[in-house]
C-alpha atoms as a PDB file:
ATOM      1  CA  UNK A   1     -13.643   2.712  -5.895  1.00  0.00           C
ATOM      2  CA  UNK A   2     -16.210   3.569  -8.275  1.00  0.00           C
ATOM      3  CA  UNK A   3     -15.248   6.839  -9.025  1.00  0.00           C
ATOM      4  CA  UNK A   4     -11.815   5.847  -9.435  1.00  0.00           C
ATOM      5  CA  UNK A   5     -12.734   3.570 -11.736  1.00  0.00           C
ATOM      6  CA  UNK A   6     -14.544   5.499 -13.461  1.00  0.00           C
ATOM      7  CA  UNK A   7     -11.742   9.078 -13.792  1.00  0.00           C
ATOM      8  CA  UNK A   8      -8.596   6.268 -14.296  1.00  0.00           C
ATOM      9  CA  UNK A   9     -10.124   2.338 -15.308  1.00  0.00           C
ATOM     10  CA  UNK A  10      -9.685   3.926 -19.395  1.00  0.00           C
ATOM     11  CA  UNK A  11      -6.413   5.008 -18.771  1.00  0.00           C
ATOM     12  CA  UNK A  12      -5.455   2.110 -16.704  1.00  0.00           C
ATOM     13  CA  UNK A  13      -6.421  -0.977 -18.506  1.00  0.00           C
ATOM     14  CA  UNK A  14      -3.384  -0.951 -20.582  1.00  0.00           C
ATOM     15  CA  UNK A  15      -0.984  -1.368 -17.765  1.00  0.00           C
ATOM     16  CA  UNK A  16      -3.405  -3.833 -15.617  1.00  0.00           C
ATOM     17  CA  UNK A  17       0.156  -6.012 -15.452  1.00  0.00           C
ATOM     18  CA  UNK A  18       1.842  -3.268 -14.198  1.00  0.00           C
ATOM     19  CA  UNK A  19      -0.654  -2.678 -11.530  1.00  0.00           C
ATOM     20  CA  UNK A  20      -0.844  -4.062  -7.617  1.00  0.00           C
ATOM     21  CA  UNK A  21      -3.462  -7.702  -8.150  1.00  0.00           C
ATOM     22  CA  UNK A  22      -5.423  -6.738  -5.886  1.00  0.00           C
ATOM     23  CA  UNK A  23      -6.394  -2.887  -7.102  1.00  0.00           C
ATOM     24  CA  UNK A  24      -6.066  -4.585 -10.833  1.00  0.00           C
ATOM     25  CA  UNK A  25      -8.973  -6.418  -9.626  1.00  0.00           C
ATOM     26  CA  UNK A  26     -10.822  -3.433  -8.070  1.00  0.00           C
ATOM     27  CA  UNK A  27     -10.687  -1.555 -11.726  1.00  0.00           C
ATOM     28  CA  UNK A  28     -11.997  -4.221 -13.206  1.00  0.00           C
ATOM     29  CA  UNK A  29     -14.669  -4.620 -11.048  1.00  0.00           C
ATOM     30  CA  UNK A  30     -15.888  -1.079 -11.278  1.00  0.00           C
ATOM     31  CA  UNK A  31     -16.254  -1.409 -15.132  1.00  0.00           C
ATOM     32  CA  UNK A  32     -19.174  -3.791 -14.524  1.00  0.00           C
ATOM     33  CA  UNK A  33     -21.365  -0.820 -12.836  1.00  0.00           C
ATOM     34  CA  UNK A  34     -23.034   1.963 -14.051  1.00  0.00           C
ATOM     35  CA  UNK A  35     -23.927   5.637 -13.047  1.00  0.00           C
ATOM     36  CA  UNK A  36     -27.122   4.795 -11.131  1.00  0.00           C
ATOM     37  CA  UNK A  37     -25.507   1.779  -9.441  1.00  0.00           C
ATOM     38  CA  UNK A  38     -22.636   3.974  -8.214  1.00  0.00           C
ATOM     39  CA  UNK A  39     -25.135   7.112  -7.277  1.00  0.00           C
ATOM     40  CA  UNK A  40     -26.626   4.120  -5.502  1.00  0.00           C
ATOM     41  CA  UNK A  41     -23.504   2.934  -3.482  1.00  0.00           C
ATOM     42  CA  UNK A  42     -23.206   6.827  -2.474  1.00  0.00           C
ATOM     43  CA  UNK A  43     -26.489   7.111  -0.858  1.00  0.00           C
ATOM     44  CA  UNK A  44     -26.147   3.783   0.913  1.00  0.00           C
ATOM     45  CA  UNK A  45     -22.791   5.505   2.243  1.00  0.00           C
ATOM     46  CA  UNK A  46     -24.407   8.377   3.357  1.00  0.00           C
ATOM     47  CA  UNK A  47     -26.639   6.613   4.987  1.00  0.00           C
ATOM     48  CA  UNK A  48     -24.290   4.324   6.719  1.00  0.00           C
ATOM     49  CA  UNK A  49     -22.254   7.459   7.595  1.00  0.00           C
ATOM     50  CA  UNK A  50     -25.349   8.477   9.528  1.00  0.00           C
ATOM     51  CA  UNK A  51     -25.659   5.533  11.427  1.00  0.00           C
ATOM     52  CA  UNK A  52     -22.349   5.860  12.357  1.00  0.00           C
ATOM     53  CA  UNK A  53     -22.166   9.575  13.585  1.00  0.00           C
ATOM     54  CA  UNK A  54     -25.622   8.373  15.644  1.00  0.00           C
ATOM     55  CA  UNK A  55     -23.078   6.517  17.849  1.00  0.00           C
ATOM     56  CA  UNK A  56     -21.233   9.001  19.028  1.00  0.00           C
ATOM     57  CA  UNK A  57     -24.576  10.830  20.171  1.00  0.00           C
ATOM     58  CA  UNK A  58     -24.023   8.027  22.993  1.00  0.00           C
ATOM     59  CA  UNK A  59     -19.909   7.504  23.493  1.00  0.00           C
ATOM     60  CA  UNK A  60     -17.257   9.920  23.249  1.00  0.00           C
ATOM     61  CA  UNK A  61     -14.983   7.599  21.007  1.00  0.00           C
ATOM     62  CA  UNK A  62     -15.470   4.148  19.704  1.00  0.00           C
ATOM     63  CA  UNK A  63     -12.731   1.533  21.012  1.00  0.00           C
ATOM     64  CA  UNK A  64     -12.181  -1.417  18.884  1.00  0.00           C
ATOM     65  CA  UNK A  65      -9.765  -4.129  17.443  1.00  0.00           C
ATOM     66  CA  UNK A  66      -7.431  -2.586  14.545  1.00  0.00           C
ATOM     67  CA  UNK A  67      -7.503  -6.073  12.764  1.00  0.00           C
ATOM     68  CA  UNK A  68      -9.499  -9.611  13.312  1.00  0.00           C
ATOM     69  CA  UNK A  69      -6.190 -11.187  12.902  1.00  0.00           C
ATOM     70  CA  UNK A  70      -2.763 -11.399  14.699  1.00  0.00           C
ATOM     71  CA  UNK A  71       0.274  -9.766  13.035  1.00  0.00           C
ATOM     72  CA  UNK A  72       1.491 -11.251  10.034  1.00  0.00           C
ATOM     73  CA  UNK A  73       4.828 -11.486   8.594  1.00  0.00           C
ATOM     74  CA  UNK A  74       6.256  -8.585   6.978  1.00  0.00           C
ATOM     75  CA  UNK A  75       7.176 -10.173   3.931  1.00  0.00           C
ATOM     76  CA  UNK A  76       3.683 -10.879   2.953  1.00  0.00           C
ATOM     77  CA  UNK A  77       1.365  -9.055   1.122  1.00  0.00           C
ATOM     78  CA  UNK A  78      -1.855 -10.380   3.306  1.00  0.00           C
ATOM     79  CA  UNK A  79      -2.403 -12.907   5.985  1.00  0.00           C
ATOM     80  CA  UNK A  80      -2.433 -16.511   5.153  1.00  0.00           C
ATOM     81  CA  UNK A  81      -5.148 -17.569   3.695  1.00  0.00           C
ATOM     82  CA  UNK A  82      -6.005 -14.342   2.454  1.00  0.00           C
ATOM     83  CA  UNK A  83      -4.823 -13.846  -0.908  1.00  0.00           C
ATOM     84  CA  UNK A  84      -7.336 -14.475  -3.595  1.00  0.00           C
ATOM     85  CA  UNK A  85      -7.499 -15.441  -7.145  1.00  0.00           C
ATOM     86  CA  UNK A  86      -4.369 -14.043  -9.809  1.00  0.00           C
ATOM     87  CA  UNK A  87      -2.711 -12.876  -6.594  1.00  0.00           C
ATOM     88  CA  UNK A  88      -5.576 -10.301  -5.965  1.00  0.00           C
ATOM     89  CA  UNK A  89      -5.936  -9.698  -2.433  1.00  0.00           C
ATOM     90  CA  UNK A  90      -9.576  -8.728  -0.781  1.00  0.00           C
ATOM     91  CA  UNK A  91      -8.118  -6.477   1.882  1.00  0.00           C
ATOM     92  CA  UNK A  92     -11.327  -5.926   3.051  1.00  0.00           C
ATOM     93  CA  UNK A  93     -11.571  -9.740   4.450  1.00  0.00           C
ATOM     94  CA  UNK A  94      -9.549  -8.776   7.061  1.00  0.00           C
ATOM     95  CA  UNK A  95      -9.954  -4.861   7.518  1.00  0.00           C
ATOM     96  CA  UNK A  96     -13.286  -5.165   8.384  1.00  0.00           C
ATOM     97  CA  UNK A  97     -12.894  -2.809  11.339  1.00  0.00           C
ATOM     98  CA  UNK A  98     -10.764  -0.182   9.631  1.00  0.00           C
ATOM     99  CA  UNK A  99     -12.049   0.548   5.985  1.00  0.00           C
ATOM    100  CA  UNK A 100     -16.000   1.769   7.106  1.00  0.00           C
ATOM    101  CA  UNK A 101     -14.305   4.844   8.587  1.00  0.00           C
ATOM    102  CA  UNK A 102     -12.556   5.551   5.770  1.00  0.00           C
ATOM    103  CA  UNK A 103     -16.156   5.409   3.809  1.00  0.00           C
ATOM    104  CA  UNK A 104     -17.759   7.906   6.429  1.00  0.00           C
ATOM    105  CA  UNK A 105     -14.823  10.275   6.923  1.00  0.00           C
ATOM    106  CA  UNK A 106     -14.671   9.808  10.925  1.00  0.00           C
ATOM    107  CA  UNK A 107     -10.906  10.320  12.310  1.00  0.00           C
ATOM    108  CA  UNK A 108      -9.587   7.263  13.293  1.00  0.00           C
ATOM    109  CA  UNK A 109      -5.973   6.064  14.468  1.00  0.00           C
ATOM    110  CA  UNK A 110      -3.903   2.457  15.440  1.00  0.00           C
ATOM    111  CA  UNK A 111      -1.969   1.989  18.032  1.00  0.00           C
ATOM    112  CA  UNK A 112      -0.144  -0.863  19.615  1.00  0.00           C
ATOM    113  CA  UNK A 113      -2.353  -1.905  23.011  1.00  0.00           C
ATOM    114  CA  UNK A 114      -0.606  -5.460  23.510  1.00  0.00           C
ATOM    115  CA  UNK A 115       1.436  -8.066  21.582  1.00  0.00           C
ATOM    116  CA  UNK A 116       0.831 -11.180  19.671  1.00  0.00           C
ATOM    117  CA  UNK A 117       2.417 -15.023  21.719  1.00  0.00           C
ATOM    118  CA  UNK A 118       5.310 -14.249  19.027  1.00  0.00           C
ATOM    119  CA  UNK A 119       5.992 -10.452  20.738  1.00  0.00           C
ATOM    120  CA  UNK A 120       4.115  -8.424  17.534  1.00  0.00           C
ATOM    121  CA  UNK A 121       1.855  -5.318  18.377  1.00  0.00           C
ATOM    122  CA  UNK A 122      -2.037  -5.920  18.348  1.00  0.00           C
ATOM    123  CA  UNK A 123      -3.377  -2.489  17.500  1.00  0.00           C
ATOM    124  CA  UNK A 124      -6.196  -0.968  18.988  1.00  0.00           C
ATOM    125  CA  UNK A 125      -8.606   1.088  16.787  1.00  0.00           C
ATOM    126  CA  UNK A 126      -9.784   4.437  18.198  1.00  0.00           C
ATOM    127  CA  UNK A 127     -12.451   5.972  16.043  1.00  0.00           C
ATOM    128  CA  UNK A 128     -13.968   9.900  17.015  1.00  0.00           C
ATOM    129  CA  UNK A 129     -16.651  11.789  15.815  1.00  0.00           C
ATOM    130  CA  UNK A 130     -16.372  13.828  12.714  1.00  0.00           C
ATOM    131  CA  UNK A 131     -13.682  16.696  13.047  1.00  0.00           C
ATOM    132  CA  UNK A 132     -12.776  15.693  16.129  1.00  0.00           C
ATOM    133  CA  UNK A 133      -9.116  14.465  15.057  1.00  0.00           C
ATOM    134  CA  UNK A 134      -7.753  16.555  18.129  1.00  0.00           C
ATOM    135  CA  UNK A 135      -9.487  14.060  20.190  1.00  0.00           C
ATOM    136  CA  UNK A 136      -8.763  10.696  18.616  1.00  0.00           C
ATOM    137  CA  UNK A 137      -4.855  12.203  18.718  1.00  0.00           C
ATOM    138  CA  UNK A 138      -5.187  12.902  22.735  1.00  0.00           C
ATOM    139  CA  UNK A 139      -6.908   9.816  23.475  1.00  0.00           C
ATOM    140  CA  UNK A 140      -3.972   8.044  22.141  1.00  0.00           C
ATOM    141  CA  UNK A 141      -1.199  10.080  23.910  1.00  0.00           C
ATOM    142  CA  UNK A 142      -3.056   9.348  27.140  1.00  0.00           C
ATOM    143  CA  UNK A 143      -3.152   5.714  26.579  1.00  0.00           C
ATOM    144  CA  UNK A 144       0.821   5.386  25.220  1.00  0.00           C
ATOM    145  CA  UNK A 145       1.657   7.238  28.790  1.00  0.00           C
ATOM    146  CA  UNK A 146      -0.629   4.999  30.468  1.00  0.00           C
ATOM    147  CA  UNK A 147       0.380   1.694  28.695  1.00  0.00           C
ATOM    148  CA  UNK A 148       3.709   2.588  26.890  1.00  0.00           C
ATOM    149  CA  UNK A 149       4.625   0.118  24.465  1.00  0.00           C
ATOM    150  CA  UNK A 150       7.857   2.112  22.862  1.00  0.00           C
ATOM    151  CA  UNK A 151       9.986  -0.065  25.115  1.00  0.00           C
ATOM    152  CA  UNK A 152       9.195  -3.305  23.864  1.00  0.00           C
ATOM    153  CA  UNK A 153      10.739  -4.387  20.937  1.00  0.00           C
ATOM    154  CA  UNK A 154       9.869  -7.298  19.074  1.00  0.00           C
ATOM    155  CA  UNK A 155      12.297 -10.671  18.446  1.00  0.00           C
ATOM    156  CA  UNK A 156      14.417 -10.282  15.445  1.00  0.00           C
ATOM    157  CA  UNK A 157      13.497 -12.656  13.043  1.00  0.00           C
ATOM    158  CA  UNK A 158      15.910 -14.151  10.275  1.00  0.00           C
ATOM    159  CA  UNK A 159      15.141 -16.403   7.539  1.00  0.00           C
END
């Protein structure tokens, strides 16, 4: 977020009310650091990057939880619970498991792998190794002929 703070946080803090809480939030938070605090929080990435591409030195592919949390509704904008102050909500309370691949570039996908007691999909997280999107994407096909899920269809819900 830092560099998008820093390219659009000028141009955007005259339409913070127009703006989702939640990234409203994130701008504002990025005006509080400075160029050596964000070359900072690019070499810790790095280096968190190469922890993570050490795994896969070990394992083919990296099989995890999409979410902590069951399903939510649809409606909502977060899980109960989740939504912090002025509406803002720290997605990254519960996305633990999906946002660190977006900081170290590995391919990753979601699929359903079971359902919730109220019939909603649980996703399962399958992360590769760099570049190797071909192989996160045939993993999955494997496991949706193996454990197809296509067929289930959740309960309608009305209010």
């Amino acid at each position: 977020m830092g560099g998008r703070g820093i390219a659009y946080g000028k141009a955007l803090v005259n339409q913070m009310d127009r703006l989702d809480p939640g990234f409203a939030d994130l701008i504002k938070r990025s005006a509080e650091y400075n160029l050596a605090a964000y070359l900072s929080a690019v070499q810790q990435r790095a280096a968190f990057a190469n922890q993570v591409h050490s795994l896969f030195e070990q394992f083919d592919l990296l099989l995890m939880p999409t979410l902590p949390i069951l399903p939510f509704s649809a409606d909502g904008v977060a899980p109960e619970g989740y939504i912090g102050e002025n509406g803002a909500v720290p997605w990254a309370r519960w996305t633990p498991f999906t946002y660190p691949f977006n900081i170290t570039g590995n391919p990753a996908a979601s699929m359903p792998c079971g359902f919730s007691p109220s019939g909603l999909p649980i996703g399962l997280q399958v992360v590769g190794p760099r570049f190797a999107d071909a192989e996160v994407l045939q993993f999955c096909a494997a496991f949706e002929a193996l454990a197809p899920w296509d067929q289930h269809l959740p309960p309608l819900l009305t209010r």
